[in-house]
C-alpha atoms as a PDB file:
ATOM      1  CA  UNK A   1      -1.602 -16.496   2.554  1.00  0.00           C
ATOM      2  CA  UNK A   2       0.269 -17.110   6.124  1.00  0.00           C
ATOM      3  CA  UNK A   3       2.648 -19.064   5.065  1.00  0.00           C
ATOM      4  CA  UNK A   4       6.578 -18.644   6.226  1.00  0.00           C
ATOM      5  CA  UNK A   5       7.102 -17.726   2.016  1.00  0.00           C
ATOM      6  CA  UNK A   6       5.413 -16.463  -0.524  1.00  0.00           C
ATOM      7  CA  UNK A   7       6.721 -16.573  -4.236  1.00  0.00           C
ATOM      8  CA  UNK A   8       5.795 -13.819  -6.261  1.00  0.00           C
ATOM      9  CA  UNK A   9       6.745 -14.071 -10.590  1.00  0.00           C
ATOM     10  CA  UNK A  10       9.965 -12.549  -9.883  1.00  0.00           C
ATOM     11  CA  UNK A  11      10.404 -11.930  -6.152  1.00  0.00           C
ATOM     12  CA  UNK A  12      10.085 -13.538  -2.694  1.00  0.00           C
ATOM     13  CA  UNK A  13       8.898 -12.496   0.540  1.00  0.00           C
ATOM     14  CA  UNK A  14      10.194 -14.510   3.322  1.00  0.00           C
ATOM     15  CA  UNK A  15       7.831 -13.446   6.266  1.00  0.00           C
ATOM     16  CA  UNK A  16       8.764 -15.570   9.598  1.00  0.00           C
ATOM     17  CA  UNK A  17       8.941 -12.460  11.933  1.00  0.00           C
ATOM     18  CA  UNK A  18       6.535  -9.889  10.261  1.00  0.00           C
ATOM     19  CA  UNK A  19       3.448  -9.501  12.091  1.00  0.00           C
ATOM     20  CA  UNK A  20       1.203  -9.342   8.933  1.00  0.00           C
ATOM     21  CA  UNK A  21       1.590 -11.221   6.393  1.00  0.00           C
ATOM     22  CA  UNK A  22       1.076 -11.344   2.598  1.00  0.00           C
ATOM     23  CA  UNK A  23      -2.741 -10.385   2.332  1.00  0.00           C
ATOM     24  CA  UNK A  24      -4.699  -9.344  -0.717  1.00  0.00           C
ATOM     25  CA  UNK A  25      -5.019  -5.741   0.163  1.00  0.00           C
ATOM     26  CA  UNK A  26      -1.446  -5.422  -0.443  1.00  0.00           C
ATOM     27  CA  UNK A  27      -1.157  -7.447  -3.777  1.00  0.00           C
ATOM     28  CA  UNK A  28      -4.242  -5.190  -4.927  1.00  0.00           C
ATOM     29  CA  UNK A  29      -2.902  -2.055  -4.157  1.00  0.00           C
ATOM     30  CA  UNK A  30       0.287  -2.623  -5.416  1.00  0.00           C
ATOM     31  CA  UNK A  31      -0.691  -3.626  -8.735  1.00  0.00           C
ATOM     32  CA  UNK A  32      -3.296  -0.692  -8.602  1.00  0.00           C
ATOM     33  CA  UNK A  33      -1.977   2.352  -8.314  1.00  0.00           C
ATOM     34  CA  UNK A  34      -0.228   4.546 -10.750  1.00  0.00           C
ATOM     35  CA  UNK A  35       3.289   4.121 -10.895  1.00  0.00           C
ATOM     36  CA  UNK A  36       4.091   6.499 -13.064  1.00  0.00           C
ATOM     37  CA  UNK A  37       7.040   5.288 -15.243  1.00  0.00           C
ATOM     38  CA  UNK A  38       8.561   8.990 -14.897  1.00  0.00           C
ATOM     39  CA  UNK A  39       8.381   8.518 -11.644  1.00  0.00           C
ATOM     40  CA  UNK A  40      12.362   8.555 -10.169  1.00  0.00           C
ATOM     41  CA  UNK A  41      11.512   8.298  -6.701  1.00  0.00           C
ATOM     42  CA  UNK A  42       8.598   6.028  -4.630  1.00  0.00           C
ATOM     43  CA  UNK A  43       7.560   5.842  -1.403  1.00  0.00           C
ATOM     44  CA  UNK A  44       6.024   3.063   0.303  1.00  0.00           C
ATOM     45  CA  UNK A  45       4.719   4.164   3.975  1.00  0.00           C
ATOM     46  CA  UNK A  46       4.236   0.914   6.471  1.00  0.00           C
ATOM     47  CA  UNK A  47       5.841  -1.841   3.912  1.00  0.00           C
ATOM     48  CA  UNK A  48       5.754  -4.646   6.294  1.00  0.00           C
ATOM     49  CA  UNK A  49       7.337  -7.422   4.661  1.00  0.00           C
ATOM     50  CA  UNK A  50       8.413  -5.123   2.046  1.00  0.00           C
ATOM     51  CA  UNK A  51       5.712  -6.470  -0.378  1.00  0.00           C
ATOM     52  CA  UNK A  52       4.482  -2.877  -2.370  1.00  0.00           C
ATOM     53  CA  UNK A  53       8.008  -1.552  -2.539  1.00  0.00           C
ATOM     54  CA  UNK A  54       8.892  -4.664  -4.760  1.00  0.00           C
ATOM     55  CA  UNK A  55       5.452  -4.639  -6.294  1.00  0.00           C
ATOM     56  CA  UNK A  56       6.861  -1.000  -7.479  1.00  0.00           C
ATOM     57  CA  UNK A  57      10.252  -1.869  -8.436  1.00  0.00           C
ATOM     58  CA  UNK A  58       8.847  -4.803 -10.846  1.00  0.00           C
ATOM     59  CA  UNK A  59       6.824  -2.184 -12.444  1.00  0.00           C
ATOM     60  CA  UNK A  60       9.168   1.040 -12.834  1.00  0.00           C
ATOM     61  CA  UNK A  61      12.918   0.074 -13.795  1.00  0.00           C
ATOM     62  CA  UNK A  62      14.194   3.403 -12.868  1.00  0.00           C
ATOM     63  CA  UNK A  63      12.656   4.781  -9.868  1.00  0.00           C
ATOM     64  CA  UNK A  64      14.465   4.720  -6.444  1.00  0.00           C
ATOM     65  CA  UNK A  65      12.050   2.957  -3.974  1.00  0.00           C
ATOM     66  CA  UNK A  66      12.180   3.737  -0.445  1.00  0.00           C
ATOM     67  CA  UNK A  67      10.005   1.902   2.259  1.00  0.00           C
ATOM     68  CA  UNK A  68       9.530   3.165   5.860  1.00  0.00           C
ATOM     69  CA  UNK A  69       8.527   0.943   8.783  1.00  0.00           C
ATOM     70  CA  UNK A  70       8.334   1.146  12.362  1.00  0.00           C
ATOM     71  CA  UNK A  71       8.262  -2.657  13.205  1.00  0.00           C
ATOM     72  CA  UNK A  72      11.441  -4.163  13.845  1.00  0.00           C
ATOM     73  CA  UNK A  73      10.529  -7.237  12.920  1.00  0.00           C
ATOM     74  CA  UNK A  74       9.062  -6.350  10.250  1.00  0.00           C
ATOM     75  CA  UNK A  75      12.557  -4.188   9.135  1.00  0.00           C
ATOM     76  CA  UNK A  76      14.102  -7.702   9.232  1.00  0.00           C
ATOM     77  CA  UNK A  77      11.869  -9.590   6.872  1.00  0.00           C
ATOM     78  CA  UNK A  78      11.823  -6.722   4.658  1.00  0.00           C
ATOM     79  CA  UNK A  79      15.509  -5.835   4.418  1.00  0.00           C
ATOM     80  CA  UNK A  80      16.363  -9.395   3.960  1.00  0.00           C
ATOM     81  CA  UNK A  81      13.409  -9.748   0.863  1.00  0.00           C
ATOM     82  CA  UNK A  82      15.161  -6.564  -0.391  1.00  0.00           C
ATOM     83  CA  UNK A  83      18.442  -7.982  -0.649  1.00  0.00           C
ATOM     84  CA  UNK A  84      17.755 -11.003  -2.279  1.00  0.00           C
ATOM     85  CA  UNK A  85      15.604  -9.273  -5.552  1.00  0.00           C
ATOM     86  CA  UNK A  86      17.179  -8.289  -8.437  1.00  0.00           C
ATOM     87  CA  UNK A  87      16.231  -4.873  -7.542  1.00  0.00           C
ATOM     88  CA  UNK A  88      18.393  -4.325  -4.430  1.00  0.00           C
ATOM     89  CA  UNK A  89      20.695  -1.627  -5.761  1.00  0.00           C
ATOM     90  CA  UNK A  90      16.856   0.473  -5.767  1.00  0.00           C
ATOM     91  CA  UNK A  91      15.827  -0.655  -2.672  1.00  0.00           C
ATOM     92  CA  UNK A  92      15.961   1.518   0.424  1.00  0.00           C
ATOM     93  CA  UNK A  93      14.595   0.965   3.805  1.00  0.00           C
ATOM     94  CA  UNK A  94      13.871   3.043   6.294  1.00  0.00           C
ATOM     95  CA  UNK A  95      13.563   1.694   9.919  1.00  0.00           C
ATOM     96  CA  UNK A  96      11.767   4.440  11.764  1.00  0.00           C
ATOM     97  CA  UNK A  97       8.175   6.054  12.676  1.00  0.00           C
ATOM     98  CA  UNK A  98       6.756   7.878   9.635  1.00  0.00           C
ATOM     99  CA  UNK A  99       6.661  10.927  11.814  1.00  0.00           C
ATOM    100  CA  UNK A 100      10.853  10.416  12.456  1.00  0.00           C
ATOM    101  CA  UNK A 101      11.043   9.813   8.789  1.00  0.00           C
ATOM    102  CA  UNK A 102       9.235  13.037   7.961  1.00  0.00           C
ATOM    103  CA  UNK A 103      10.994  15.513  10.356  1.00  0.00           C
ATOM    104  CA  UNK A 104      14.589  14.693   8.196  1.00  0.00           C
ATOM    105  CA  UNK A 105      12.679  14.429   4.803  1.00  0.00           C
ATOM    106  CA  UNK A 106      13.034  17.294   2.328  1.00  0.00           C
ATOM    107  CA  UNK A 107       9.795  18.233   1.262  1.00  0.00           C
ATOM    108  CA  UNK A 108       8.299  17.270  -2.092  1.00  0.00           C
ATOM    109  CA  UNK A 109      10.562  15.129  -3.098  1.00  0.00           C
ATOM    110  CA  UNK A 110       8.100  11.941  -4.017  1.00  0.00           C
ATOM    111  CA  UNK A 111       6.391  11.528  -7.380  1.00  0.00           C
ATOM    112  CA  UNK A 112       4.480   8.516  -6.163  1.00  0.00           C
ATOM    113  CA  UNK A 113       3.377   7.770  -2.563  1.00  0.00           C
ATOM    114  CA  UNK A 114       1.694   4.885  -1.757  1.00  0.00           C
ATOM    115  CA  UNK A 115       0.685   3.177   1.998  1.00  0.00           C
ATOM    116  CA  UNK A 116      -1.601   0.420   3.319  1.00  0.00           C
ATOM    117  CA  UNK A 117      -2.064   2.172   6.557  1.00  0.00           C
ATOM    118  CA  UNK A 118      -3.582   0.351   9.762  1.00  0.00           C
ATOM    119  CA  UNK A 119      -6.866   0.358   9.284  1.00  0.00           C
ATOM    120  CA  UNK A 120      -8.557  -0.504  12.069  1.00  0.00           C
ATOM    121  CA  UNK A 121      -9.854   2.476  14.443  1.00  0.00           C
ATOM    122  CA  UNK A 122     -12.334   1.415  17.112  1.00  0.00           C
ATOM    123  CA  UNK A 123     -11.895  -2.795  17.853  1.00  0.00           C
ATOM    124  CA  UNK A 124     -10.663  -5.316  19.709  1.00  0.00           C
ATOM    125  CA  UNK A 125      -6.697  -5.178  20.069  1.00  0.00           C
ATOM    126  CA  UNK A 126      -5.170  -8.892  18.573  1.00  0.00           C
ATOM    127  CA  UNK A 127      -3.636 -10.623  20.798  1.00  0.00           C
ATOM    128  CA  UNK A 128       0.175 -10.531  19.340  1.00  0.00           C
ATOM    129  CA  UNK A 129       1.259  -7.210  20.246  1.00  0.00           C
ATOM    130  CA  UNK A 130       3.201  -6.467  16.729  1.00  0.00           C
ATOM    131  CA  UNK A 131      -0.145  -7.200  14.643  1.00  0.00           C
ATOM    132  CA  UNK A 132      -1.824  -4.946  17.373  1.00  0.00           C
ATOM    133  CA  UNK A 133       0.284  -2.437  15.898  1.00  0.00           C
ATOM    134  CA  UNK A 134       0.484  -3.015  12.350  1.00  0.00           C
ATOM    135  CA  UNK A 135      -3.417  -2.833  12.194  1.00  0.00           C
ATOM    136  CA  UNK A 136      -4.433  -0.285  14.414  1.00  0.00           C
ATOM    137  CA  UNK A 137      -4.377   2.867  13.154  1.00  0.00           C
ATOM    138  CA  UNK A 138      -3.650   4.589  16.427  1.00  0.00           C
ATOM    139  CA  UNK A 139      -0.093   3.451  15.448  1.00  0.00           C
ATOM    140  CA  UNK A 140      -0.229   5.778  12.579  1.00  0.00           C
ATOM    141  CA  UNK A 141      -3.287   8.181  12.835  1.00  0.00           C
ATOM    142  CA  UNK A 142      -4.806   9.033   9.198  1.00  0.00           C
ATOM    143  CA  UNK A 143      -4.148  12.942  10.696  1.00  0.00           C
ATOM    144  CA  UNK A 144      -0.513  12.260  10.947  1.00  0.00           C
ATOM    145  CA  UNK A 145      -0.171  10.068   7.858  1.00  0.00           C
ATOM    146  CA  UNK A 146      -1.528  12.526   5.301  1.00  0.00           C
ATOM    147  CA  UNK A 147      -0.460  15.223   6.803  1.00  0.00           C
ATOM    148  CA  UNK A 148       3.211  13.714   6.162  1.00  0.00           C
ATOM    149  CA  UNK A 149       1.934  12.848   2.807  1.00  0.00           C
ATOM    150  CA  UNK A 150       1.126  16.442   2.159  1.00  0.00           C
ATOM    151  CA  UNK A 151       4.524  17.544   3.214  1.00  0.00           C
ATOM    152  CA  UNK A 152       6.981  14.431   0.841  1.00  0.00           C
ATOM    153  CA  UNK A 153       4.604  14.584  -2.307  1.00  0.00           C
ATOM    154  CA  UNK A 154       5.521  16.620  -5.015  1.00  0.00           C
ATOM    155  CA  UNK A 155       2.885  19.334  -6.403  1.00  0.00           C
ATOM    156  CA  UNK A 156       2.416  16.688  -9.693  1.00  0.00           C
ATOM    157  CA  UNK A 157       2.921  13.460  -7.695  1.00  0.00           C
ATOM    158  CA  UNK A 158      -0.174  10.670  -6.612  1.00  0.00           C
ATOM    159  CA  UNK A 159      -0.712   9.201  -3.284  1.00  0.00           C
ATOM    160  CA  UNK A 160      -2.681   5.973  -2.728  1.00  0.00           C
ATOM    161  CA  UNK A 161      -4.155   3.968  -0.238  1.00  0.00           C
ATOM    162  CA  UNK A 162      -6.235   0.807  -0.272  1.00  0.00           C
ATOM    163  CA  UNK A 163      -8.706   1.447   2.767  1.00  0.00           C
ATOM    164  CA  UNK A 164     -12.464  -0.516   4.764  1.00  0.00           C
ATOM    165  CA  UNK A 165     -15.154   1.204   2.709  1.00  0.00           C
ATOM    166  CA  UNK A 166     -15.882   2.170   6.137  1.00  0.00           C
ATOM    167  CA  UNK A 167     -13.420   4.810   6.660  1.00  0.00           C
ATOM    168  CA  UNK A 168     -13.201   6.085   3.490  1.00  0.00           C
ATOM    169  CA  UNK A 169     -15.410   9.262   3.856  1.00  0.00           C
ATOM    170  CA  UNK A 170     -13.716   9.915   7.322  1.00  0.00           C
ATOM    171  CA  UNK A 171     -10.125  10.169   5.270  1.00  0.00           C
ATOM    172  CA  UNK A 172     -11.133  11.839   2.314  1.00  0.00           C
ATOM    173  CA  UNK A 173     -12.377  14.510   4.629  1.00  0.00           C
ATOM    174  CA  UNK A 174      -9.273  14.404   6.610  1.00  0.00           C
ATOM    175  CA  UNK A 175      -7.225  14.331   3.076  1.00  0.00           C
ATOM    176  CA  UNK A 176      -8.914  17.820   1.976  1.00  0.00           C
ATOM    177  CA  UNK A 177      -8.227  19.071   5.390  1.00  0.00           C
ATOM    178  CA  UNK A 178      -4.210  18.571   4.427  1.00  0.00           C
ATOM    179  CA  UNK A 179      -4.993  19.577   0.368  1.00  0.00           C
ATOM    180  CA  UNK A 180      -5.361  16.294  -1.011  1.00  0.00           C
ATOM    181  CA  UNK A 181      -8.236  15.192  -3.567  1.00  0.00           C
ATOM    182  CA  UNK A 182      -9.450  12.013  -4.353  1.00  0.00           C
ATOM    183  CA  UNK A 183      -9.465  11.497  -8.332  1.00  0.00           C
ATOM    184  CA  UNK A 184      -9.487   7.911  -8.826  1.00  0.00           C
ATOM    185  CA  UNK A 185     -11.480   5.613  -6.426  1.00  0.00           C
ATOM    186  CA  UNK A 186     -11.977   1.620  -7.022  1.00  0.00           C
ATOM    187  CA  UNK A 187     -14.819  -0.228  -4.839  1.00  0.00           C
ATOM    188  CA  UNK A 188     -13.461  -3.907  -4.410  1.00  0.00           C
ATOM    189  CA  UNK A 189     -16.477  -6.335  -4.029  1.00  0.00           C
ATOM    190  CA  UNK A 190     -15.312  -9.693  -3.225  1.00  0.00           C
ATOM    191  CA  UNK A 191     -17.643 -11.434  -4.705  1.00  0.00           C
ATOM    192  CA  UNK A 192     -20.356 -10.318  -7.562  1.00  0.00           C
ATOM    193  CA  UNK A 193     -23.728  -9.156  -5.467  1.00  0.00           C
ATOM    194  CA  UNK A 194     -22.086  -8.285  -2.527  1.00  0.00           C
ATOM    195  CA  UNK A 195     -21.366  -5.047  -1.209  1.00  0.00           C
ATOM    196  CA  UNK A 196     -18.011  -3.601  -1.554  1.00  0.00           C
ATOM    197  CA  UNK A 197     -15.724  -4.368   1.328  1.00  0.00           C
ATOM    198  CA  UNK A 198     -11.805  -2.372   0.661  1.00  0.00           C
ATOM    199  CA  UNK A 199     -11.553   0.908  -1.379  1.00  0.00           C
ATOM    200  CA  UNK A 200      -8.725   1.666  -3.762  1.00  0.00           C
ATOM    201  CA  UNK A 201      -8.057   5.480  -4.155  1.00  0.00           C
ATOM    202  CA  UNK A 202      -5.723   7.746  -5.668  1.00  0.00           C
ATOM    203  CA  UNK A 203      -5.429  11.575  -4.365  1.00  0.00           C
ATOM    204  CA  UNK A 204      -3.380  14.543  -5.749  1.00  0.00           C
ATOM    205  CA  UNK A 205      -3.122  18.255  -4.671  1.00  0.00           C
ATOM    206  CA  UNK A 206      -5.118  19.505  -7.357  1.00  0.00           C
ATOM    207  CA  UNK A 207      -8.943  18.602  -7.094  1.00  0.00           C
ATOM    208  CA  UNK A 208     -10.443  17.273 -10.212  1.00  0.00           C
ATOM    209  CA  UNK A 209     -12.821  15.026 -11.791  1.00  0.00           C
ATOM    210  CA  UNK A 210     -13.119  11.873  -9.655  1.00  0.00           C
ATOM    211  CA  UNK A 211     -13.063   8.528 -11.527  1.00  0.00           C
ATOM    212  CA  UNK A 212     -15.163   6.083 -10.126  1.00  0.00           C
ATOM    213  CA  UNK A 213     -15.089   1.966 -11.005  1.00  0.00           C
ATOM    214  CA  UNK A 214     -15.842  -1.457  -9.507  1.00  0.00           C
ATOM    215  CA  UNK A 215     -13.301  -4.699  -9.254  1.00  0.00           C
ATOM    216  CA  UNK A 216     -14.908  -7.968  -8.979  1.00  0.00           C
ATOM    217  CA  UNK A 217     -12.528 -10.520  -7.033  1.00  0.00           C
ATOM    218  CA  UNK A 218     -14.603 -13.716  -7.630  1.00  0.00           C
ATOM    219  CA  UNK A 219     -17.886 -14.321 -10.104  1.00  0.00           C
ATOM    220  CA  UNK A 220     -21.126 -14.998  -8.285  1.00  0.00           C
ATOM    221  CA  UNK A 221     -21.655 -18.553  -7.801  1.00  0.00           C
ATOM    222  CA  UNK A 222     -17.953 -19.767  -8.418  1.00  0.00           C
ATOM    223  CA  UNK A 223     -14.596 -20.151  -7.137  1.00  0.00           C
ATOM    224  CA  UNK A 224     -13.555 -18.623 -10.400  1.00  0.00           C
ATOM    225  CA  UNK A 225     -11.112 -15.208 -10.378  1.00  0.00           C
ATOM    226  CA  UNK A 226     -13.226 -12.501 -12.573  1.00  0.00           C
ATOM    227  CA  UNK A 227     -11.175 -11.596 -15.458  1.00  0.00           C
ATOM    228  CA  UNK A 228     -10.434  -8.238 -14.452  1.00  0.00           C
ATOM    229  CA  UNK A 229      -9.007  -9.314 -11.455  1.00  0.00           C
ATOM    230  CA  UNK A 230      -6.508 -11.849 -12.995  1.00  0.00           C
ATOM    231  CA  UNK A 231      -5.351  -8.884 -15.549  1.00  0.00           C
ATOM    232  CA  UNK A 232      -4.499  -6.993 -12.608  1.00  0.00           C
ATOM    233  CA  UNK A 233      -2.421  -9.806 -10.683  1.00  0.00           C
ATOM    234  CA  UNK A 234      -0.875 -11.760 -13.397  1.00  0.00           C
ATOM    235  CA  UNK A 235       2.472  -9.522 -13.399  1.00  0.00           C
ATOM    236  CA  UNK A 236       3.069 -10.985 -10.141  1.00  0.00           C
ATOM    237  CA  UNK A 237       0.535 -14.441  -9.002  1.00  0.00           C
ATOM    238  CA  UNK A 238       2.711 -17.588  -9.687  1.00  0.00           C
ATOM    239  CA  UNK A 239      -0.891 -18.875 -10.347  1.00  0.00           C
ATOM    240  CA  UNK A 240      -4.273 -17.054 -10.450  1.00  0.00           C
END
């Protein structure tokens, strides 16, 4: 997925000066989480190329959706993929630190919140400064990002993430520490018999029952998409 384009159903990104590029935490989370169709406004925290805020404006034809992003580069791929969808007029970016972006925010304003955060805590830094910073999540500290999180979503609205099933328990404890609950959670297992690799959750302010599920990317054995996986993809793959 590193190519200079990549041709979505009904959008495009163009992605020559974004650090990272298309990837398939992105696509997943973006056709994961609950969008809420009375949802009016959605927030997309680190959009990069601007991938998840279009994912979002495919699925909900009313919501405003605004996209905040610190990389300038990154601000130029995205505001350029914005303005050529058919969904420009609902398109808003945001060029700024999420901390910037939260200190003139009025609080609670966000049904739906959604991020794929830099991930990456303790490694190696890469080697191209603007990926350094787009994956490591001393760029954006979990602290900082839910406690932002905590202040833009409203009391009814859902925040999601799509995280390494190695940091999840670290930010679900961080999450409670800012009153956020997880209540939907889905393990992503690339392949059928191995162990799960990314995390999908969902959190809200009000605890409650936590659904728990599986997705499948490929059956054992084959080169073959799982069925589950195409149904969630097929809104925006080209071909799956």
């Amino acid at each position: 997925m590193a190519n200079d384009s990549f041709v979505f159903k009904q959008f495009e990104i163009r992605q020559t000066r974004s650090a990272m590029k298309v990837g398939t935490d992105g696509v997943l989370l973006g056709a994961w989480f609950d969008i809420g169709m009375e949802a009016l406004r959605v927030l997309d925290i680190g959009t990069g190329t601007g991938l998840i805020a279009l994912m979002a404006a495919q699925r909900n034809a009313l919501a405003r959706i605004e996209a905040v992003e610190i990389d300038l580069d990154s601000c130029v791929d995205a505001a350029e993929n914005f303005s050529r969808s058919v969904w420009h007029d609902r398109l808003v970016l945001h060029a700024c630190s999420f901390s910037e972006f939260c200190s003139r925010s009025t609080p609670g304003i966000y049904q739906r919140i959604v991020s794929n955060p830099p991930y990456f805590v303790d490694s190696l830094r890469a080697s191209d400064a603007g990926r350094s910073r787009a994956r490591h999540a001393d760029a954006l500290p979990y602290s900082e990002l839910l406690s932002g999180v905590a202040k833009l979503l409203c009391t009814t609205g859902r925040f999601a993430v799509v995280l390494p099933i190695e940091t999840y328990r670290d930010f679900v404890m961080e999450a409670a520490r800012n009153g956020l609950f997880p209540i939907r959670r889905t393990d992503v297992v690339t392949r059928s018999g191995k162990a799960p690799r990314r995390v999908l959750s969902e959190f809200t302010a009000e605890p409650g029952r936590l659904y728990i599920d599986t997705l499948t990317l490929l059956e054992s054995g084959s080169s073959d998409y799982s069925v589950p996986y195409k149904e969630l993809v097929d809104d925006f793959y080209l071909k799956i």
